[in-house]
Protein backbone atom coordinates (compact mmCIF):
# COMPACT_ATOMS: atom_id res chain seq x y z
CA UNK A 1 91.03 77.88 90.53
CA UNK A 2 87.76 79.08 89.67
CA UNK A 3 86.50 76.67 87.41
CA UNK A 4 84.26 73.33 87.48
CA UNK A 5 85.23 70.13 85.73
CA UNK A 6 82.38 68.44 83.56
CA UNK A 7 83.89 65.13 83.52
CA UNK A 8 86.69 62.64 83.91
CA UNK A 9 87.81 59.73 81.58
CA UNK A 10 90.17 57.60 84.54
CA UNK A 11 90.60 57.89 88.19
CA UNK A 12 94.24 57.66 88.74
CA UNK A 13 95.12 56.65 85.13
CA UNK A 14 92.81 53.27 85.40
CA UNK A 15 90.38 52.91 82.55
CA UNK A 16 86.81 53.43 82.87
CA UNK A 17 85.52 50.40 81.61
CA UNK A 18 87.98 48.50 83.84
CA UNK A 19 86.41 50.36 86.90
CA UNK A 20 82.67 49.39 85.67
CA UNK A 21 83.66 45.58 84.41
CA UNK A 22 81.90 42.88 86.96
CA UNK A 23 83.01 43.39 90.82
CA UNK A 24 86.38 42.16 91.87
CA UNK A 25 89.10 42.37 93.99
CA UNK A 26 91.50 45.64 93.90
CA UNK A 27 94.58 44.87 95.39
CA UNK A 28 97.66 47.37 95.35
CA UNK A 29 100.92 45.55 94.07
CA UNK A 30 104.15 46.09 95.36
CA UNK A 31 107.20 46.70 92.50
CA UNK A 32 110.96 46.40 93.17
CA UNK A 33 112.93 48.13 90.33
CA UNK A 34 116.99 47.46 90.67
CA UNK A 35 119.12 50.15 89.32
CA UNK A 36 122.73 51.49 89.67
CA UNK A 37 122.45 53.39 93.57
CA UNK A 38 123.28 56.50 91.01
CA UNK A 39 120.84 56.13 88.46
CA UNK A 40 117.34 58.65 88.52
CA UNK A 41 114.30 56.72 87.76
CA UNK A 42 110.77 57.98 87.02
CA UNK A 43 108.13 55.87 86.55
CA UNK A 44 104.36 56.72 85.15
CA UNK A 45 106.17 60.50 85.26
CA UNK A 46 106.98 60.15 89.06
CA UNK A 47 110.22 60.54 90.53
CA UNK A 48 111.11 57.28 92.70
CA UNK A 49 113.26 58.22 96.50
CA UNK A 50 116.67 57.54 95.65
CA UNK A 51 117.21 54.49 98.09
CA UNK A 52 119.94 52.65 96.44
CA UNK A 53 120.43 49.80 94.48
CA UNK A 54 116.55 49.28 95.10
CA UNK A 55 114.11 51.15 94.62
CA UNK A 56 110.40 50.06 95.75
CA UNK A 57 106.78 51.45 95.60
CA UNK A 58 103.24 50.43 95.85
CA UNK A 59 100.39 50.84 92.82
CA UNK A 60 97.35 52.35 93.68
CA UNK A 61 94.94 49.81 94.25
CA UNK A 62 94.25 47.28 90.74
CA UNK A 63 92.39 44.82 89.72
CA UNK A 64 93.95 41.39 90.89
CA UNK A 65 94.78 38.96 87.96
CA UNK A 66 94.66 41.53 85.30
CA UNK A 67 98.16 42.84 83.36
CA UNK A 68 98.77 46.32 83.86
CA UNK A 69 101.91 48.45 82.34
CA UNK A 70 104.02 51.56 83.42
CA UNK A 71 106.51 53.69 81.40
CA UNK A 72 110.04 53.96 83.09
CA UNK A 73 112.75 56.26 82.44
CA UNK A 74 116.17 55.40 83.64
CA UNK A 75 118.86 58.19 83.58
CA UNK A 76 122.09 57.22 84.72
CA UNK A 77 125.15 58.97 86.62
CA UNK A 78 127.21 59.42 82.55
CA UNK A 79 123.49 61.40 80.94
CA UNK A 80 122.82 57.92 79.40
CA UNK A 81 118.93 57.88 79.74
CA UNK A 82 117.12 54.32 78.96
CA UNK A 83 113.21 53.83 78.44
CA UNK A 84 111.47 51.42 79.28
CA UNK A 85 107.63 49.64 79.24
CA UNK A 86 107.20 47.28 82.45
CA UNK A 87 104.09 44.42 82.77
CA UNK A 88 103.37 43.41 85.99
CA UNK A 89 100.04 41.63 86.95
CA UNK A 90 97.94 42.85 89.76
CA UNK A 91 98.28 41.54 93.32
CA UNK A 92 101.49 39.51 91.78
CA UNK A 93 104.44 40.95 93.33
CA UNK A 94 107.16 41.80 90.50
CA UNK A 95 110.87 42.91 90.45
CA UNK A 96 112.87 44.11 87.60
CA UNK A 97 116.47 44.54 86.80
CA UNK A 98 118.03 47.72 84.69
CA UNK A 99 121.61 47.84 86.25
CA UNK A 100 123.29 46.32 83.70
CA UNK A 101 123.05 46.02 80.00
CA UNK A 102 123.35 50.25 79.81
CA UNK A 103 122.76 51.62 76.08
CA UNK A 104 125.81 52.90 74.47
CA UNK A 105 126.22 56.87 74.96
CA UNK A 106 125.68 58.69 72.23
CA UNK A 107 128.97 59.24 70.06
CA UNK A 108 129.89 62.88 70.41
CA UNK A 109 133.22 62.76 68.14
CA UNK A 110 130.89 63.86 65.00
CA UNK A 111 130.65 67.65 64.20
CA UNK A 112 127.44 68.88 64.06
CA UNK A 113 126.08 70.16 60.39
CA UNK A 114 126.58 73.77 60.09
CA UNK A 115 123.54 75.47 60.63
CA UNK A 116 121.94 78.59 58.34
CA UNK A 117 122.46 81.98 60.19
CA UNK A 118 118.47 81.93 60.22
CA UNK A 119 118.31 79.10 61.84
CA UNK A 120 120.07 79.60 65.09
CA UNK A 121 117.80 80.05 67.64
CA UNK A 122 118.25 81.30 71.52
CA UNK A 123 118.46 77.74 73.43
CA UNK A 124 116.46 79.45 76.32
CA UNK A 125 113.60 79.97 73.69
CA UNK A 126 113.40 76.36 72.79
CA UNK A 127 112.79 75.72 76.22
CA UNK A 128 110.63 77.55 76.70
CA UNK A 129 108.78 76.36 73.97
CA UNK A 130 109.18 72.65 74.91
CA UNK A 131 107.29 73.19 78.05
CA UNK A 132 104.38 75.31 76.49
CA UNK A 133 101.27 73.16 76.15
CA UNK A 134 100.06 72.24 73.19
CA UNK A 135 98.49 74.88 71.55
CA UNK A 136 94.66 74.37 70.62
CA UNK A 137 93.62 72.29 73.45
CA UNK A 138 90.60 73.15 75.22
CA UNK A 139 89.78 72.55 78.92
CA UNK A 140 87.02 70.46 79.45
CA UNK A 141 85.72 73.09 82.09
CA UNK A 142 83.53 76.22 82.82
CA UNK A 143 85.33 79.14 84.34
CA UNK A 144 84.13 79.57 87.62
CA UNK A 145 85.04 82.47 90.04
CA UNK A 146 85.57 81.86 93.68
CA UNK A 147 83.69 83.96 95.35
CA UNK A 148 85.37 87.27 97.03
CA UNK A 149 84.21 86.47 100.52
CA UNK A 150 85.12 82.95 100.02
CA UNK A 151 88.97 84.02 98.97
CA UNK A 152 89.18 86.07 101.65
CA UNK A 153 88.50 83.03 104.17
CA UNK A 154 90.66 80.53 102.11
CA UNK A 155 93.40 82.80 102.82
CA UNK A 156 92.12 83.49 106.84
CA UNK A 157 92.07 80.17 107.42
CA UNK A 158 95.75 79.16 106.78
CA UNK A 159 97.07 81.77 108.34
CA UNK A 160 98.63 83.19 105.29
CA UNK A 161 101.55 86.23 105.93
CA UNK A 162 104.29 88.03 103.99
CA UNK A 163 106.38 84.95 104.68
CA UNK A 164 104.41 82.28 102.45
CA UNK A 165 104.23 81.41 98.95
CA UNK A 166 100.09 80.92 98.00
CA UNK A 167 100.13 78.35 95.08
CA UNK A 168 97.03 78.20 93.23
CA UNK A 169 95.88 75.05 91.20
CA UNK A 170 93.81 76.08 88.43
CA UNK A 171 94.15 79.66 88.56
CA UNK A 172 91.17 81.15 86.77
CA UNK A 173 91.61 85.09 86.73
CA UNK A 174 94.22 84.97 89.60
CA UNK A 175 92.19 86.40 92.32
CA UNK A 176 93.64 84.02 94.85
CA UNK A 177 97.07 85.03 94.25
CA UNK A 178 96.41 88.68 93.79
CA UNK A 179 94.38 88.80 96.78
CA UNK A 180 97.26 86.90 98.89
CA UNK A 181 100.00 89.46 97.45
CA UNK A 182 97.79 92.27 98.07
CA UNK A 183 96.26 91.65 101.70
CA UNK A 184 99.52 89.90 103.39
CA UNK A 185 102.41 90.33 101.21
CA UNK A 186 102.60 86.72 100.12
CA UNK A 187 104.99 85.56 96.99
CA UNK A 188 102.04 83.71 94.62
CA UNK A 189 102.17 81.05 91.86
CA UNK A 190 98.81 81.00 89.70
CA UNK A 191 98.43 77.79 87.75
CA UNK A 192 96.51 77.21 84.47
CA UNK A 193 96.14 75.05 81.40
CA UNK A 194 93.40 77.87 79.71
CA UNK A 195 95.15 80.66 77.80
CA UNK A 196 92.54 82.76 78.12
CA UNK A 197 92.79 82.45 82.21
CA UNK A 198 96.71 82.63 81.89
CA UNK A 199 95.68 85.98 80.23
CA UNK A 200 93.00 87.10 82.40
CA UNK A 201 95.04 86.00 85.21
CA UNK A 202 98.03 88.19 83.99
CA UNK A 203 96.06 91.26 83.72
CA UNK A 204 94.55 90.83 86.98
CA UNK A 205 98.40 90.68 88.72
CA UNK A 206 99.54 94.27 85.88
CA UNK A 207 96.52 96.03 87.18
CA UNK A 208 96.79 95.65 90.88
CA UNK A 209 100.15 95.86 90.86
CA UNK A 210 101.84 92.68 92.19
CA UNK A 211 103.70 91.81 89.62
CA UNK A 212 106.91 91.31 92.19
CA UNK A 213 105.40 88.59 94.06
CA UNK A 214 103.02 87.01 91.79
CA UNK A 215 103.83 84.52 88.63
CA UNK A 216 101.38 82.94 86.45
CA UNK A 217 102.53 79.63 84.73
CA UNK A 218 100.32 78.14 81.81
CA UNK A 219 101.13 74.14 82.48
CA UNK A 220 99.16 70.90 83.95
CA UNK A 221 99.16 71.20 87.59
CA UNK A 222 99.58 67.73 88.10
CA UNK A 223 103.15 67.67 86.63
CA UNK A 224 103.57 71.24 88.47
CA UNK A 225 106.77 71.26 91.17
CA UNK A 226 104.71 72.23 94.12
CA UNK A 227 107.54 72.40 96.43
CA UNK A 228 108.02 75.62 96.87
CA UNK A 229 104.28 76.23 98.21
CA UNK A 230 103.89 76.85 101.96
CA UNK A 231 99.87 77.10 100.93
CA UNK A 232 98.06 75.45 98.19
CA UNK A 233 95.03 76.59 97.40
CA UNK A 234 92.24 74.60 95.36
CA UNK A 235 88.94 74.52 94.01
CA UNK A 236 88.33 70.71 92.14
CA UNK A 237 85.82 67.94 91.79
CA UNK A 238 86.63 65.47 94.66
CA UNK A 239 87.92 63.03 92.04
CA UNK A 240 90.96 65.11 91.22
CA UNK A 241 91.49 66.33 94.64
CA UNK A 242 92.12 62.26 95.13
CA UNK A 243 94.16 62.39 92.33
CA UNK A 244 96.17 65.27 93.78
CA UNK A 245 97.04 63.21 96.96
CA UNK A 246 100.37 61.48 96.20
CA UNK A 247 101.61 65.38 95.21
CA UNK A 248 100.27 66.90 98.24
CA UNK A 249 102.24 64.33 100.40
CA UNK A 250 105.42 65.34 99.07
CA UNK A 251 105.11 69.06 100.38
CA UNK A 252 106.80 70.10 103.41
CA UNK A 253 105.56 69.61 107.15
CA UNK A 254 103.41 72.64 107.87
CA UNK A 255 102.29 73.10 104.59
CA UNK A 256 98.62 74.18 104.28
CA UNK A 257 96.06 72.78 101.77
CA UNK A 258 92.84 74.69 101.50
CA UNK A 259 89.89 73.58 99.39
CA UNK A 260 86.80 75.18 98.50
CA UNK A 261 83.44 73.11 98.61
CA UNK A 262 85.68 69.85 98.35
CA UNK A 263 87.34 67.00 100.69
CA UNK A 264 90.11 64.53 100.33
CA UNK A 265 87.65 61.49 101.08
CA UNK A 266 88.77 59.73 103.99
CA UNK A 267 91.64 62.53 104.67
CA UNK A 268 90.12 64.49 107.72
CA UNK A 269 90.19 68.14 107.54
CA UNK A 270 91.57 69.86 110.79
CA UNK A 271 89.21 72.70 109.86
CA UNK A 272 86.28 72.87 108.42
CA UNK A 273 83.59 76.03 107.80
CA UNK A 274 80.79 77.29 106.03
CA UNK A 275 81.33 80.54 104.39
CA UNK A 276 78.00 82.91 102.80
CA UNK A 277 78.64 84.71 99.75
CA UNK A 278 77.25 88.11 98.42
CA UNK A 279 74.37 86.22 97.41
CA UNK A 280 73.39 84.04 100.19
CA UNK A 281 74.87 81.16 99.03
CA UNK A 282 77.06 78.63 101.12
CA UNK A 283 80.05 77.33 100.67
CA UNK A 284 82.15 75.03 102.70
CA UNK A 285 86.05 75.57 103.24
CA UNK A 286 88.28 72.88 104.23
CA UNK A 287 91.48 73.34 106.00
CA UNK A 288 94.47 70.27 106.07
CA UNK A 289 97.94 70.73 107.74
CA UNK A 290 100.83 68.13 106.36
CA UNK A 291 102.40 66.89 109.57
CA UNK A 292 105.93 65.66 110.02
CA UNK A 293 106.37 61.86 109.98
CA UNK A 294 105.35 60.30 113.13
CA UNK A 295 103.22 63.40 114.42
CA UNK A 296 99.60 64.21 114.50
CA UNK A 297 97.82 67.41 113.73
CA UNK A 298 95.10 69.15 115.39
CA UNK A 299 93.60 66.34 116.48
CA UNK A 300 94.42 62.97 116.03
CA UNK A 301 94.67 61.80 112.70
CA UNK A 302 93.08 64.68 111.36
CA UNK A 303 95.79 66.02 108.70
CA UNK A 304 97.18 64.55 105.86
CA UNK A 305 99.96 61.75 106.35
CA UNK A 306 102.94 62.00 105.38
CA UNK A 307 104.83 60.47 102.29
CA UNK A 308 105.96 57.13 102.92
CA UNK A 309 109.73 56.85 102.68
CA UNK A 310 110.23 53.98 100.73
CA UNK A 311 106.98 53.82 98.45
CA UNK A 312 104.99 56.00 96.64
CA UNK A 313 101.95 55.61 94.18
CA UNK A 314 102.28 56.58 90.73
CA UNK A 315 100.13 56.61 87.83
CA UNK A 316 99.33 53.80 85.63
CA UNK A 317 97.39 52.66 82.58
CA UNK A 318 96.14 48.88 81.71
CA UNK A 319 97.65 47.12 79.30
CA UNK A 320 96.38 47.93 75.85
CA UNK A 321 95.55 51.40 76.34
CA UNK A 322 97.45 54.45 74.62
CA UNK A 323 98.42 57.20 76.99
CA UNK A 324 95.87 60.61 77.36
CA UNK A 325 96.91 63.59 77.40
CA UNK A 326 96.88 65.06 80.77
CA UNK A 327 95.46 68.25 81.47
CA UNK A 328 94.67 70.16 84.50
CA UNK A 329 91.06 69.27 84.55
CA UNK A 330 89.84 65.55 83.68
CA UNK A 331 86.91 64.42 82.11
CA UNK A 332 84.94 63.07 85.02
CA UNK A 333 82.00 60.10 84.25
CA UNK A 334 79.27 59.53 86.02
CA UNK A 335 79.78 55.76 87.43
CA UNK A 336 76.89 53.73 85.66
CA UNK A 337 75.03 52.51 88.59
CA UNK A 338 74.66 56.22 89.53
CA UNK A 339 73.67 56.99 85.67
CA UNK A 340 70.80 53.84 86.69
CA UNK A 341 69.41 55.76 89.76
CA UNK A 342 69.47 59.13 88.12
CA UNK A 343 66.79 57.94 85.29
CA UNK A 344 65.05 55.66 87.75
CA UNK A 345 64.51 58.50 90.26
CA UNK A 346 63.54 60.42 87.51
CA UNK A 347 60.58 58.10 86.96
CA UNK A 348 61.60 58.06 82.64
CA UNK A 349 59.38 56.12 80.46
CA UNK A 350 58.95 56.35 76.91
CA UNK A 351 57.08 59.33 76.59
CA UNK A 352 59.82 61.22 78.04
CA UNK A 353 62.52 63.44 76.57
CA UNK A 354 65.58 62.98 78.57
CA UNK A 355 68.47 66.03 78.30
CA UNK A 356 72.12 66.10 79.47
CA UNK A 357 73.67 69.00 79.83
CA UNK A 358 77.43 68.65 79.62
CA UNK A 359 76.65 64.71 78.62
CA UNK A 360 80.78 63.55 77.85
CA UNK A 361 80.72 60.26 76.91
CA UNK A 362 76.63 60.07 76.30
CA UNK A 363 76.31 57.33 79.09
CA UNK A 364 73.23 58.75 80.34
CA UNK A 365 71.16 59.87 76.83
CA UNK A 366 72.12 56.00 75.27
CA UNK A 367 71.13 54.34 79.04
CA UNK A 368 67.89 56.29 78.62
CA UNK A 369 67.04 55.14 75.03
CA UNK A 370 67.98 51.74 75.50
CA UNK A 371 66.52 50.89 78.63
CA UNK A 372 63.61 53.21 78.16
CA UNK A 373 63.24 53.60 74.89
CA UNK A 374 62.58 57.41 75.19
CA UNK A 375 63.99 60.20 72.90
CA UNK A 376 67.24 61.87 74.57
CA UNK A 377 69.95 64.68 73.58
CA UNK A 378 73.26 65.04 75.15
CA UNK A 379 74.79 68.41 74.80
CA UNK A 380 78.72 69.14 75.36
CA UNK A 381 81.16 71.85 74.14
CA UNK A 382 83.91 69.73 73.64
CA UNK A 383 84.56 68.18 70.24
CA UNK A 384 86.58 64.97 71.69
CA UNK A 385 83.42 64.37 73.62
CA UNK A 386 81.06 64.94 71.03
CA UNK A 387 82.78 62.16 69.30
CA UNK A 388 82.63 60.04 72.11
CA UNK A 389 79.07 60.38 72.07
CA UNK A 390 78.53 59.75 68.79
CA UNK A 391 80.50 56.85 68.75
CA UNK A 392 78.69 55.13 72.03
CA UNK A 393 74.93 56.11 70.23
CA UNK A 394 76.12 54.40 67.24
CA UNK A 395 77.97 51.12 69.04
CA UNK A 396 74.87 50.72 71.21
CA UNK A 397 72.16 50.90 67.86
CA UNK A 398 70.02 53.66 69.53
CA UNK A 399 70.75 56.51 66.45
CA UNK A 400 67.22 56.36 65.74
CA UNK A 401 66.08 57.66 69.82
CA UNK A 402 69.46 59.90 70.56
CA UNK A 403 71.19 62.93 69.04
CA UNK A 404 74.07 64.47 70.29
CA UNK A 405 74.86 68.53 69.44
CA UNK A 406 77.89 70.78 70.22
CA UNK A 407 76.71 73.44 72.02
CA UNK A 408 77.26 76.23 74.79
CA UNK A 409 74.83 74.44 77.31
CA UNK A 410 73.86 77.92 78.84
CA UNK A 411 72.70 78.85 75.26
CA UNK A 412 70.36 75.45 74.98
CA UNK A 413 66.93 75.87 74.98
CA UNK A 414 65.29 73.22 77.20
CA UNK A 415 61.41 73.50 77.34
CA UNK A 416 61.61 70.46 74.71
CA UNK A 417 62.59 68.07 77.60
CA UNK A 418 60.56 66.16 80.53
CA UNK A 419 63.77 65.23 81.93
CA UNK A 420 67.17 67.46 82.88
CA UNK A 421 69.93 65.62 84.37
CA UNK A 422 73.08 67.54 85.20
CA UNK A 423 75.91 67.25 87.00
CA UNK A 424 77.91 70.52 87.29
CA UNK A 425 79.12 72.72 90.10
CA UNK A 426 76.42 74.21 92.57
CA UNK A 427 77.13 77.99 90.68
CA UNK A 428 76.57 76.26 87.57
CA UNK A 429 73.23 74.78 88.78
CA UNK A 430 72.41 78.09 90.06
CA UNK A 431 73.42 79.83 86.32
CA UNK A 432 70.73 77.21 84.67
CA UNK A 433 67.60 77.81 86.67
CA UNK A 434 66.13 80.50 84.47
CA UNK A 435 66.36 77.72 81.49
CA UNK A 436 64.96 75.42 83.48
CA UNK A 437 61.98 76.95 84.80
CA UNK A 438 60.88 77.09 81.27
CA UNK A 439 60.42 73.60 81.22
CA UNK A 440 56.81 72.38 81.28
CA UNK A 441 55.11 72.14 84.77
CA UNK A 442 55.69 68.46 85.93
CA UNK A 443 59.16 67.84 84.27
CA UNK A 444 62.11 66.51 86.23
CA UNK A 445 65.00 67.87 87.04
CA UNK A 446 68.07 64.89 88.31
CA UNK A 447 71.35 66.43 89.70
CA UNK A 448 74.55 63.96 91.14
CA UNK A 449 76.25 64.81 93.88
CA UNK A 450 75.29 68.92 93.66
CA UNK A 451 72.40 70.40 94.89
CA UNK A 452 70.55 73.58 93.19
CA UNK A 453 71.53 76.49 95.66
CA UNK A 454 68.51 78.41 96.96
CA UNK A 455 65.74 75.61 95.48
CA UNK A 456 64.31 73.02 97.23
CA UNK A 457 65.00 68.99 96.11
CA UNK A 458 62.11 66.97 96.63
CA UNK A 459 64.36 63.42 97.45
CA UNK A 460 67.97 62.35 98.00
CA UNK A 461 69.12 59.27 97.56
CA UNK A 462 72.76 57.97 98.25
CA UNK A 463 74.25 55.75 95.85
CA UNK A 464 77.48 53.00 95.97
CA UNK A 465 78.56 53.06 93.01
CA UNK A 466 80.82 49.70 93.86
CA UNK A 467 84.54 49.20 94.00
CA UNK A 468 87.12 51.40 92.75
CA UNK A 469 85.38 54.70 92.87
CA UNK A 470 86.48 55.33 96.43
CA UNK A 471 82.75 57.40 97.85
CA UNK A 472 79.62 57.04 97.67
CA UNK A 473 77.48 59.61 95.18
CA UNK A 474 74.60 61.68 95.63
CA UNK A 475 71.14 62.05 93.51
CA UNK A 476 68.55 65.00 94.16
CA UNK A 477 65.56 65.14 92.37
CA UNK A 478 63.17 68.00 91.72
CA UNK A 479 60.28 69.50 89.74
CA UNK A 480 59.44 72.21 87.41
CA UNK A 481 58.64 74.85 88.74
CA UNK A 482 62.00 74.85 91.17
CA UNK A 483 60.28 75.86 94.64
CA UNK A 484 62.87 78.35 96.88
CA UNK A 485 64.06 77.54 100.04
CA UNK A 486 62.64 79.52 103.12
């Protein structure tokens, strides 16, 4: 789980530019799907309650009017599996019909070709394979350890013993899971997309010795089977820890969710501290308790509700769109009326040389050059963003004032630019400030939503970025030279 996510392309599978079209009404939309009481269905990759003839959920909240679609997979009681596409329109209640009109099974009478001795192959090896992830598919992330002391009072605070199983989302090198195993005697499950955390993660479990209680899986922790955790450890943007939310209400009463430096919005921790590292820096824990149905936690309403029975939100994509690919980490945008107050508190005119370190989609370099006119680069390590980039300087005419590079942003020299804006993990901040204090005396430094640990900001300004993004975002602004705290 050490890691920190540079951006995100949808919040709950809704597309951006649906999210930043003009303000209207987000309504969630109630679906009735009728299938044999036998029949499995899944729909957006969810599991529906098996309630029958009828089975019923809610979307998350869309916009009204506008035609949305879901994949659904129907597997009935004979193996027979039927896929389907479904178009509903938001705030419009819809109901649809799959129990009759089955596809034919498959005819089984045929022999199968005789196969080449060389090309039998152990069955449990092509499963294996099936569920690998694809191979050359690079997180959008920087690998970010959890601080030691910080583990330690993750694990403190829910009450871990030899009788729970730790799950960790986003596993890094492990040291959750290892420190669990090692400290209480607690079965572990590491989770990871990165092969090169899967390995470090690995190593950490040979050399420590844990290898009885402690499994690392490489796969996307949000189409991980959680339900074996009794603890679930995490360490995500608050975007995905939203996203996270319909999983984490599935998990048994009692279960314990802790998250480091990151809420659940308007879920209410029942604990909540402030932990100091080696280096003086704070971080905040959170603590949540999943209560059985009709009970309260700690206080009232302060732990995460339960799963409704009968409904449950799933994923969804508007009409149009092709499916992403969904990793563990998601590209996470900065909404545009943030990207606005960033360059305005910034002060940029066109003299300036605006830089944006881990820039995704290059929102913020093109809204500099075209509303400023300034010069701008956008620097990201990821080639699918890099493209992204190039494509939005090139759609909005502004080739001429932007470039974009692919580069290591810790490698990036900055003195060039008047203006930094970042926004990156608070031990990501922290890992820049020797770049940035060789920017020239007077330049600007713009950060959303984290702060630069150990400097001071010279203003804060809170920011609604409108409907659909669920919280309001945070800009701090400061000046070269960064001034330390007292």
């Amino acid at each position: 789980m050490q890691r920190v996510i540079l951006a995100l392309t949808a919040i709950l599978g809704l597309s951006v530019t649906a999210l930043l079209a003009q303000r209207t009404i987000l309504v969630s939309t109630p679906i009735t799907i009728h299938v044999p009481a036998d029949a499995r269905v899944e729909i957006g990759g969810y599991a529906t309650k098996s309630t029958g003839e009828t089975r019923q959920f809610l979307t998350p909240p869309v916009h009204r009017g506008r035609q949305y679609t879901y994949d659904v997979v129907i597997t009935y009681a004979d193996g027979t599996v039927r896929k389907e596409v479904i178009t509903f329109v938001g705030g419009q209640p819809a109901a649809f019909d799959f129990r009759v009109a089955r596809p034919e099974p498959k005819k089984t009478e045929q022999k199968p070709p005789v196969k080449k001795p060389e090309d039998k192959k152990p069955a449990e090896k092509k499963a294996e394979e099936k569920k690998r992830p694809p191979e050359g598919r690079k997180p959008d992330v920087i690998f970010v350890p959890t601080p030691q002391p910080v583990v330690e009072k993750m694990l403190e605070l829910a009450q871990v013993t030899n009788k729970d199983v730790v799950y960790d989302l986003g596993c890094g090198d492990g040291r959750i899971v290892v420190t669990a195993a090692k400290k209480y005697g607690a079965r572990g499950k590491g989770i990871d997309l990165d092969p090169e955390r899967i390995h470090e993660s690995r190593e950490n479990v040979r050399k420590n010795g844990v290898e009885k209680l402690v499994t690392i899986e490489q796969a996307d922790l949000f189409q991980a089977d959680l339900s074996e955790a009794t603890v679930i450890t995490l360490y995500l943007l608050p975007e995905l820890n939203l996203k996270l939310r319909p999983k984490l209400q599935k998990l048994k009463p009692g279960t314990r969710i802790v998250s480091h430096d990151f809420d659940m919005g308007d879920w209410k921790p029942d604990k909540h501290i402030t932990v100091t590292d080696e280096n003086g820096l704070e971080h905040d824990v959170y603590l949540w308790v999943i209560r059985e149905p009709g009970k309260t936690g700690a206080g009232q309403g302060s732990s995460l509700p339960p799963q409704q029975d009968e409904r449950v939100f799933v994923l969804l994509q508007e009409k149009g769109q092709k499916p992403k690919l969904k990793p563990d980490v998601v590209y996470v945008p900065t909404p545009q009326k943030v990207v606005e107050k960033m360059l305005e508190v910034a002060g940029v005119t066109k003299d300036d040389v605006v830089y944006d370190l881990g820039c995704g989609d290059g929102r913020i370099v093109v809204t500099a050059a075209r509303k400023y006119k300034c010069k701008a680069v956008g620097y990201d390590i990821d080639p699918e963003r890099i493209k992204e980039s190039l494509e939005n300087v090139k759609k909005n005419g502004v080739e001429d004032l932007v470039k974009i590079e692919q580069r290591d942003i810790f490698t990036v020299d900055v003195s060039p630019a008047t203006v930094v804006c970042l926004y990156l993990l608070p031990n990501l901040n922290a890992k820049l400030v020797p770049q940035l204090q060789k920017m020239k005396p007077g330049s600007r430094v713009v950060t959303h939503d984290f702060r630069i640990p150990g400097y001071k900001h010279i203003q804060e300004f809170e920011v609604d970025p409108g409907e659909g993004f669920g919280r309001k975002h945070t800009v701090y602004l400061y000046k070269i030279p960064l001034e330390k705290e007292n």
